[in-house]
C-alpha atoms as a PDB file:
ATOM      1  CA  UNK A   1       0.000   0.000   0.000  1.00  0.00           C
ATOM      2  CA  UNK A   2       2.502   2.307   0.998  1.00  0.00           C
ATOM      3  CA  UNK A   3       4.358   1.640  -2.306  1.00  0.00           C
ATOM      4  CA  UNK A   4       1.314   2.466  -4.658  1.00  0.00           C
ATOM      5  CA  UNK A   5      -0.345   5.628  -2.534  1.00  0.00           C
ATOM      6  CA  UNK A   6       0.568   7.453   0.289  1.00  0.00           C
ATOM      7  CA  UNK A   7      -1.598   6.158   3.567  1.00  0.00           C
ATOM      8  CA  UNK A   8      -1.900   8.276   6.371  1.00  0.00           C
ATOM      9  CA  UNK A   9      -2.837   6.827   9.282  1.00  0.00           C
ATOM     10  CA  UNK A  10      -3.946   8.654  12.228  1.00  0.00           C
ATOM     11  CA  UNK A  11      -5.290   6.739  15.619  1.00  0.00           C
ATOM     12  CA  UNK A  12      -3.825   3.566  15.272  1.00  0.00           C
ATOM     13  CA  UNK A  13      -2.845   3.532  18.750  1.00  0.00           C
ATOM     14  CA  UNK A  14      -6.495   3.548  19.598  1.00  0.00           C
ATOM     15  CA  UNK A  15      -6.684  -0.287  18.620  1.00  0.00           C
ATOM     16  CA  UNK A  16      -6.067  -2.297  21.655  1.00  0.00           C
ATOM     17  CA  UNK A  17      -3.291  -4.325  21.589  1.00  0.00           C
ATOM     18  CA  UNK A  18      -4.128  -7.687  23.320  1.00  0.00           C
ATOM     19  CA  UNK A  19      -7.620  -9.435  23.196  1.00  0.00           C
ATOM     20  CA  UNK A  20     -10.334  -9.811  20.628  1.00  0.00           C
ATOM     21  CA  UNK A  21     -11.425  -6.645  18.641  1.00  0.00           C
ATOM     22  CA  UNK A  22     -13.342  -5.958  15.444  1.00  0.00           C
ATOM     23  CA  UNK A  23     -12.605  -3.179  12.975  1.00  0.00           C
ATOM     24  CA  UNK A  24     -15.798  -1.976  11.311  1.00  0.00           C
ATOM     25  CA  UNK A  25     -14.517  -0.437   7.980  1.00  0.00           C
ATOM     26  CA  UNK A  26     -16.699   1.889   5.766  1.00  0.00           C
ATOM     27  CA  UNK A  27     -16.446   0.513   2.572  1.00  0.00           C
ATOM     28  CA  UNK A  28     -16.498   3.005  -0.709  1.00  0.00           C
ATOM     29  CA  UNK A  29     -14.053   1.085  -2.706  1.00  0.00           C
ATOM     30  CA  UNK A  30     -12.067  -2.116  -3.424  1.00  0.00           C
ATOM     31  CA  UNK A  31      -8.541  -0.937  -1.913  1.00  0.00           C
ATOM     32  CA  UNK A  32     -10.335   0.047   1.133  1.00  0.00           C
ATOM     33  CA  UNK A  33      -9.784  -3.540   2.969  1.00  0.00           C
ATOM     34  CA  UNK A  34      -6.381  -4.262   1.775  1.00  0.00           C
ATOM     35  CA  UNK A  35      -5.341  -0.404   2.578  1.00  0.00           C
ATOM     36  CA  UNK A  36      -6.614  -1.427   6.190  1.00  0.00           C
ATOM     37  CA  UNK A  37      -4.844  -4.805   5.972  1.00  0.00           C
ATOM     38  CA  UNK A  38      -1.732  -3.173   5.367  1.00  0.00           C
ATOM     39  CA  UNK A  39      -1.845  -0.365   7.722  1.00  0.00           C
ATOM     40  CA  UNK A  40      -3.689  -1.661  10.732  1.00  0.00           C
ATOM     41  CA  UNK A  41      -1.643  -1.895  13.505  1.00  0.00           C
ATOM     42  CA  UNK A  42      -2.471  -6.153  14.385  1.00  0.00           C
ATOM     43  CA  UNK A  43      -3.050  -8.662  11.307  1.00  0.00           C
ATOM     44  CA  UNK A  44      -6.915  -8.435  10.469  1.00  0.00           C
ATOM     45  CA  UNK A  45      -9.311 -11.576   9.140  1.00  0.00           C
ATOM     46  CA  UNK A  46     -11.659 -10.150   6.931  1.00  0.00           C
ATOM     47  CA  UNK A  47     -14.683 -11.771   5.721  1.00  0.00           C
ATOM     48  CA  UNK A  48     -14.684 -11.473   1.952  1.00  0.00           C
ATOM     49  CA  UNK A  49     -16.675 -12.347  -0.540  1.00  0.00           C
ATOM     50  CA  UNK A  50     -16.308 -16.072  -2.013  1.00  0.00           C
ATOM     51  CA  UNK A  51     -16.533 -14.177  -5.603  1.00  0.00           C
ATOM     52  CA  UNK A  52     -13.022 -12.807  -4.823  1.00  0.00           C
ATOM     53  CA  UNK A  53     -11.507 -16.582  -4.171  1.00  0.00           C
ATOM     54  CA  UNK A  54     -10.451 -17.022  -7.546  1.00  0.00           C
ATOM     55  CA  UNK A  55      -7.347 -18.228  -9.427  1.00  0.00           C
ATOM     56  CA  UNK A  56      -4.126 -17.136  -7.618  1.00  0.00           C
ATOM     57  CA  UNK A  57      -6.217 -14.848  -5.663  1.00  0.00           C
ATOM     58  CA  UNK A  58      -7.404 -18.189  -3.867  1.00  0.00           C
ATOM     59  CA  UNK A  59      -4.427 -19.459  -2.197  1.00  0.00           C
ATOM     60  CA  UNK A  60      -3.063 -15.872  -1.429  1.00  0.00           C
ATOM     61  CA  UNK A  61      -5.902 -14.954   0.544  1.00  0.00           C
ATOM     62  CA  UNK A  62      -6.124 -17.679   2.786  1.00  0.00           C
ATOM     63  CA  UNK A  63      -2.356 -18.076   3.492  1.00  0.00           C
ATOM     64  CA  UNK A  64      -2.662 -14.377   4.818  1.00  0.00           C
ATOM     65  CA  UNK A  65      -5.734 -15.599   7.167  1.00  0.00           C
ATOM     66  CA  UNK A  66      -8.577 -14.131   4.756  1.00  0.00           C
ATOM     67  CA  UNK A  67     -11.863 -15.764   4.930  1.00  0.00           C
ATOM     68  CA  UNK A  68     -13.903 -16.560   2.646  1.00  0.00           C
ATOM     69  CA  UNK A  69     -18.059 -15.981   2.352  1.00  0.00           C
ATOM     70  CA  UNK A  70     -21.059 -16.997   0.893  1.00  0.00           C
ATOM     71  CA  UNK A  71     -23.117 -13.492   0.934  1.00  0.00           C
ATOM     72  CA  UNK A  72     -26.352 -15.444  -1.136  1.00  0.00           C
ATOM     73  CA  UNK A  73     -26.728 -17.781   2.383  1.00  0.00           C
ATOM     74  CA  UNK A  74     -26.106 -18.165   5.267  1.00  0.00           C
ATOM     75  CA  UNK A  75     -22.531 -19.270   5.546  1.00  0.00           C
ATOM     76  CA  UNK A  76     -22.201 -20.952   9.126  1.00  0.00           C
ATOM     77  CA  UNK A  77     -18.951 -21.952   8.030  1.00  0.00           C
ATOM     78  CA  UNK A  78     -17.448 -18.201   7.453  1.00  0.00           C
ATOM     79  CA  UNK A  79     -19.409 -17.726  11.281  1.00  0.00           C
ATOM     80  CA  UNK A  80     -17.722 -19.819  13.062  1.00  0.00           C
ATOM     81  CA  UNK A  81     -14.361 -19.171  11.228  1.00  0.00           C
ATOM     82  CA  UNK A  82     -14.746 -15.294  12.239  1.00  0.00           C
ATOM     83  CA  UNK A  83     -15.857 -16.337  15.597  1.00  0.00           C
ATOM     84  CA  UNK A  84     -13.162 -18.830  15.987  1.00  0.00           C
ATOM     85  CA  UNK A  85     -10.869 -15.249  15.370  1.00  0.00           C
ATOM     86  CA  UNK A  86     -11.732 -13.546  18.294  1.00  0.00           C
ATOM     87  CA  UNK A  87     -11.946 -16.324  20.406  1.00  0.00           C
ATOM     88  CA  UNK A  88      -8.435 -16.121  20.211  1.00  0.00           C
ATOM     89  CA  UNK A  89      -7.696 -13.260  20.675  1.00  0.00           C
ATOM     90  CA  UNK A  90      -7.505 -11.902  16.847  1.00  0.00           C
ATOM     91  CA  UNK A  91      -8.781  -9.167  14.722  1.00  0.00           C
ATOM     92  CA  UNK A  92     -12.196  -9.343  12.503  1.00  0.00           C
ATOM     93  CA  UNK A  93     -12.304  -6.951  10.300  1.00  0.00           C
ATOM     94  CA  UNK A  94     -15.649  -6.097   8.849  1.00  0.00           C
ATOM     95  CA  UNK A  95     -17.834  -3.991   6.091  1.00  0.00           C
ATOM     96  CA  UNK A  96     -21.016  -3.335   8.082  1.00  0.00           C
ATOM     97  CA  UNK A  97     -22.827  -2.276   4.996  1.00  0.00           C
ATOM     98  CA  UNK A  98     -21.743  -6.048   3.691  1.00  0.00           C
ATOM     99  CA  UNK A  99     -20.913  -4.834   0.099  1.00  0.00           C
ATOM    100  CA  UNK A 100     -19.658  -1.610  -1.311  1.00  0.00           C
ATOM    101  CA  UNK A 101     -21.310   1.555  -1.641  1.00  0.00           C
ATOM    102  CA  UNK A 102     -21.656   5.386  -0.115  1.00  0.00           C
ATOM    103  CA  UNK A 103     -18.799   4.718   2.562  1.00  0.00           C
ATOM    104  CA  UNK A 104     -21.140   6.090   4.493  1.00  0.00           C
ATOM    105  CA  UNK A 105     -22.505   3.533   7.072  1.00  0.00           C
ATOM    106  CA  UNK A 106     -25.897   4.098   5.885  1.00  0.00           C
ATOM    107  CA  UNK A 107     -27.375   0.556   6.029  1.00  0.00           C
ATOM    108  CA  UNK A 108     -25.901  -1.786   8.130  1.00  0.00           C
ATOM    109  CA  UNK A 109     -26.459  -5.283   8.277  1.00  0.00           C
ATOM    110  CA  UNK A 110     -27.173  -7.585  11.310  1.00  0.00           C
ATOM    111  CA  UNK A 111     -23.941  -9.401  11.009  1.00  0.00           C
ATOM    112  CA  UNK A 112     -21.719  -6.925  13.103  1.00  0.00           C
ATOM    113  CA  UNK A 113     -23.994  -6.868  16.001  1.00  0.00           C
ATOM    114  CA  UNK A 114     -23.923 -10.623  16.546  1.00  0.00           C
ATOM    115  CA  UNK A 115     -20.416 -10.838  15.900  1.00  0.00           C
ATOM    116  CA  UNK A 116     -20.168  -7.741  18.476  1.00  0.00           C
ATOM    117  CA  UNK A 117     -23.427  -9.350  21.194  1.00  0.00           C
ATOM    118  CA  UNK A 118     -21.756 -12.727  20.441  1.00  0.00           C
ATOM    119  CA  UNK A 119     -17.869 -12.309  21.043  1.00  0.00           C
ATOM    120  CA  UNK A 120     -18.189  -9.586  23.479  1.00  0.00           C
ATOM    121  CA  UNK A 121     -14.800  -7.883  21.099  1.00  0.00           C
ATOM    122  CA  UNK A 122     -14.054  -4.329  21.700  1.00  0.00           C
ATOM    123  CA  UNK A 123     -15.521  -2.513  18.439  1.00  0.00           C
ATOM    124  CA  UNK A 124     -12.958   0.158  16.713  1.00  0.00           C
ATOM    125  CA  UNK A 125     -14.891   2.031  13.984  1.00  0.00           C
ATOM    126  CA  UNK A 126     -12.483   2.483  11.018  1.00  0.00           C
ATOM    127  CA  UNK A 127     -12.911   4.820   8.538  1.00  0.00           C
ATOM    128  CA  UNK A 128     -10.546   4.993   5.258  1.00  0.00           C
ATOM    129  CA  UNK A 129     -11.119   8.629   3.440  1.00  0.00           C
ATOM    130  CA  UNK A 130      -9.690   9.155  -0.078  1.00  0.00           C
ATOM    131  CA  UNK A 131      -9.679   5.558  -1.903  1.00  0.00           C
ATOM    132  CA  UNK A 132     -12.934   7.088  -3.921  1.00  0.00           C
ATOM    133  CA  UNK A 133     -12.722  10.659  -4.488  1.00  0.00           C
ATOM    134  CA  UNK A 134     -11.442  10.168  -8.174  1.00  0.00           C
ATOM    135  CA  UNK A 135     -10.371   7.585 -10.709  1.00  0.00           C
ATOM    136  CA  UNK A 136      -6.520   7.227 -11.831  1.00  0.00           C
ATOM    137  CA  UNK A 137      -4.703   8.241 -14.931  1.00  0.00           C
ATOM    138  CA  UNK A 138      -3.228   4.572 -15.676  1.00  0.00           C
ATOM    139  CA  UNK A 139      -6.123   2.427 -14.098  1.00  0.00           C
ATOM    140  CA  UNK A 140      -9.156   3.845 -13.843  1.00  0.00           C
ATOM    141  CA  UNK A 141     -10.537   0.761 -11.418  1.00  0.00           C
ATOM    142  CA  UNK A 142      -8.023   2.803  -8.748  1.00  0.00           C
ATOM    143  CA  UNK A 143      -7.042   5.886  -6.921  1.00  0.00           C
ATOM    144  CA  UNK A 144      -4.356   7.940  -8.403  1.00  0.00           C
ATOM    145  CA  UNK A 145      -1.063   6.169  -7.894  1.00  0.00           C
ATOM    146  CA  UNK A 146       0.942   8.110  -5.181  1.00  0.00           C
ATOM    147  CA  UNK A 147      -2.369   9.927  -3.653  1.00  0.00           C
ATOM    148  CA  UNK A 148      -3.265  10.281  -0.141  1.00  0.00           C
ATOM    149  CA  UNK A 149      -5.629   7.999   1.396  1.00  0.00           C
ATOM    150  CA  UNK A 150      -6.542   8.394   4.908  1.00  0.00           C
ATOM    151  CA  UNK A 151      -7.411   5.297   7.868  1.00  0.00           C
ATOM    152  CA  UNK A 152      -8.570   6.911  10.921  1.00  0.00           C
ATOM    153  CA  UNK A 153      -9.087   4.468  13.886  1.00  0.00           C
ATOM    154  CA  UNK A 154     -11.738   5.963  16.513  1.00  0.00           C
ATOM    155  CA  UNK A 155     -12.073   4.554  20.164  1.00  0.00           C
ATOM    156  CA  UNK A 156     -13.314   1.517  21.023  1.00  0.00           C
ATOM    157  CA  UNK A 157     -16.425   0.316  22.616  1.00  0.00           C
ATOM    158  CA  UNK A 158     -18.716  -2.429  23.065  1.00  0.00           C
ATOM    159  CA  UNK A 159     -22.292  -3.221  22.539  1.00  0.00           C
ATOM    160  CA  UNK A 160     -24.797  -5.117  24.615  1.00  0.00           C
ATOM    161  CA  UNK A 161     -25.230  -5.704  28.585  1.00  0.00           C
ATOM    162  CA  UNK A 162     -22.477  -8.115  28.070  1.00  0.00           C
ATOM    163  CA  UNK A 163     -24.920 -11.475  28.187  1.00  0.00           C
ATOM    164  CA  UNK A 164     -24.230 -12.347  25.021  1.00  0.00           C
ATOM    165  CA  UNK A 165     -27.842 -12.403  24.119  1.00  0.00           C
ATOM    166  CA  UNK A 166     -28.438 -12.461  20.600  1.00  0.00           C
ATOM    167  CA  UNK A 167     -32.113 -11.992  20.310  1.00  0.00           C
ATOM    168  CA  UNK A 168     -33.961 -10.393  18.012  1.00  0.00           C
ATOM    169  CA  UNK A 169     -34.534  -6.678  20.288  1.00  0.00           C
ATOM    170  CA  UNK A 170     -30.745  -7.152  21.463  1.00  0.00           C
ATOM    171  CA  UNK A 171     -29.555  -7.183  17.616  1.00  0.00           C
ATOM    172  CA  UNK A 172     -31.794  -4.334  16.674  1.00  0.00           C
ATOM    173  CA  UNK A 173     -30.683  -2.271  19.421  1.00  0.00           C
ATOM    174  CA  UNK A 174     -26.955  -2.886  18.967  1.00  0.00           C
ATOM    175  CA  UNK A 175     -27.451  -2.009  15.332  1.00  0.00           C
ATOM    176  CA  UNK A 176     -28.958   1.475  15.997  1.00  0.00           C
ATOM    177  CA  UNK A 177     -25.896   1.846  18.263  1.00  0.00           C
ATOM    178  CA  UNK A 178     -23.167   0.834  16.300  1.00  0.00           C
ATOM    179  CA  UNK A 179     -24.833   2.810  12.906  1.00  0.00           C
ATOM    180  CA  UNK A 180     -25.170   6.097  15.341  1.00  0.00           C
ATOM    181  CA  UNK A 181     -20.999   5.541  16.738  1.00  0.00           C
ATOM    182  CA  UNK A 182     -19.542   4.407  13.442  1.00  0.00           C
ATOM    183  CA  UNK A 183     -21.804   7.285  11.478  1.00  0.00           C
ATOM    184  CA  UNK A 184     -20.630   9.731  14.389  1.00  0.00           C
ATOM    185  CA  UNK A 185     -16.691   8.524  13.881  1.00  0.00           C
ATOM    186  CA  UNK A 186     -17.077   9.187  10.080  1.00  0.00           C
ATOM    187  CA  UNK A 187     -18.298  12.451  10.699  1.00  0.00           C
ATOM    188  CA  UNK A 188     -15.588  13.505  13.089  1.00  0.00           C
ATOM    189  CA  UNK A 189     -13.185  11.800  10.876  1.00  0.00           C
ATOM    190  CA  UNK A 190     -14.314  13.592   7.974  1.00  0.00           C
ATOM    191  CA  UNK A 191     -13.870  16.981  10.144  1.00  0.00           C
ATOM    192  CA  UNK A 192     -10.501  16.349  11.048  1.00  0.00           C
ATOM    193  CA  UNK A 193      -8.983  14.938   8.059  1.00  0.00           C
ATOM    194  CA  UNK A 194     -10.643  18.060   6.027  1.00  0.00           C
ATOM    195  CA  UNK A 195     -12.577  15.354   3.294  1.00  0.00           C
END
C-alpha cells in the first residue's frame, strides 16, 4: 500500500493491543480492505466475498488468514471461522454495509452486532477517506497512484449488557448503536482529516 499511494494513518494507537477486537470499515471502494490490511496496527481476518476466491487470488488470501463468504446464504462456516478469530484473541475486520457503496454507514447489516453481542470484542470504527474521491490516470478501477488515502481508527467500545444475548430486540438495538458511533466517527473523521 505504501508503495502504490501514500496512507496516512492517524489513531492507530487507539486499537487495543491484546484481546479480541473488530474493525468496522466503511467501505467506498475495493482498496479500502487491503489499505486497512496493510496499515492496521495487528493482522486483520476479513470476511470477503467467495466471488473474490479465484485463481491465484485463492491461495493468497487464505495463506494471509482471509476468509472466505457466501453473501447469497447463510454461511455458518465463514461464522464460526470469524468467531473462531476472536476467540483467540484476533482481529475481525468487517464492512457493516456487507458490500460496497456510499462509505457512508448508511445501512448496516445484522452481522456486526452478533459478531459484536456474540464475542463480546471491543468494536474500533475504522474509517478509510480518499480511496474514492477520483479515478486514476493509468487504471481507472483505482485511486491515483501516489495519492493520499486516509485510515482513521476511533475509540473503542462495546455493545450489549455483556450477556451475550443475541435476540432479536438485542440485535436491533446494537445495530442502531453501532450505525449512530460508526456514522458519528465518520463524521468527526471527515472533520478532522478536512474530506
Amino acid at each position: 500500500m505504501y508503495s502504490l499511494w501514500r496512507p496516512r494513518v492517524l489513531g492507530a494507537w487507539r486499537v487495543p493491543a491484546a484481546g479480541p477486537v473488530i474493525l468496522a470499515v466503511n467501505h467506498a471502494h475495493n482498496i479500502d480492505g487491503p489499505m486497512l490490511m496493510g496499515t492496521a496496527p495487528r493482522p486483520v481476518h476479513f470476511l470477503i466475498k467467495k466471488e473474490a476466491f479465484v485463481g491465484p487470488l485463492d491461495p493468497f488470501l487464505r495463506g494471509i488468514g482471509q476468509l472466505r463468504v457466501d453473501r447469497d446464504a447463510a454461511d455458518r462456516g465463514a461464522v464460526m471461522q470469524a468467531l473462531a478469530v476472536l476467540e483467540r484473541g484476533g482481529v475481525l475486520g468487517i464492512f457493516p454495509e456487507g458490500t460496497r457503496g456510499g462509505g457512508d454507514f448508511a445501512s448496516l447489516r445484522s452481522g456486526l452486532s452478533y459478531f459484536a453481542l456474540r464475542s463480546g470484542a471491543a468494536v474500533v470504527p475504522v474509517a478509510v477517506l480518499g480511496s474514492a474521491e477520483r479515478p486514476g490516470r493509468l487504471i481507472r478501477a483505482l485511486p491515483p497512484l501516489r495519492s493520499r488515502v486516509d485510515v482513521v481508527f476511533g475509540d473503542p467500545f462495546t455493545v450489549g449488557d455483556g450477556s451475550g444475548r443475541r435476540t432479536r430486540k438485542a440485535l436491533d438495538g446494537a445495530t442502531l448503536e453501532l450505525q449512530q458511533r460508526l456514522t458519528g466517527h465518520l463524521d468527526d473523521a471527515r472533520r478532522f482529516t478536512g474530506r
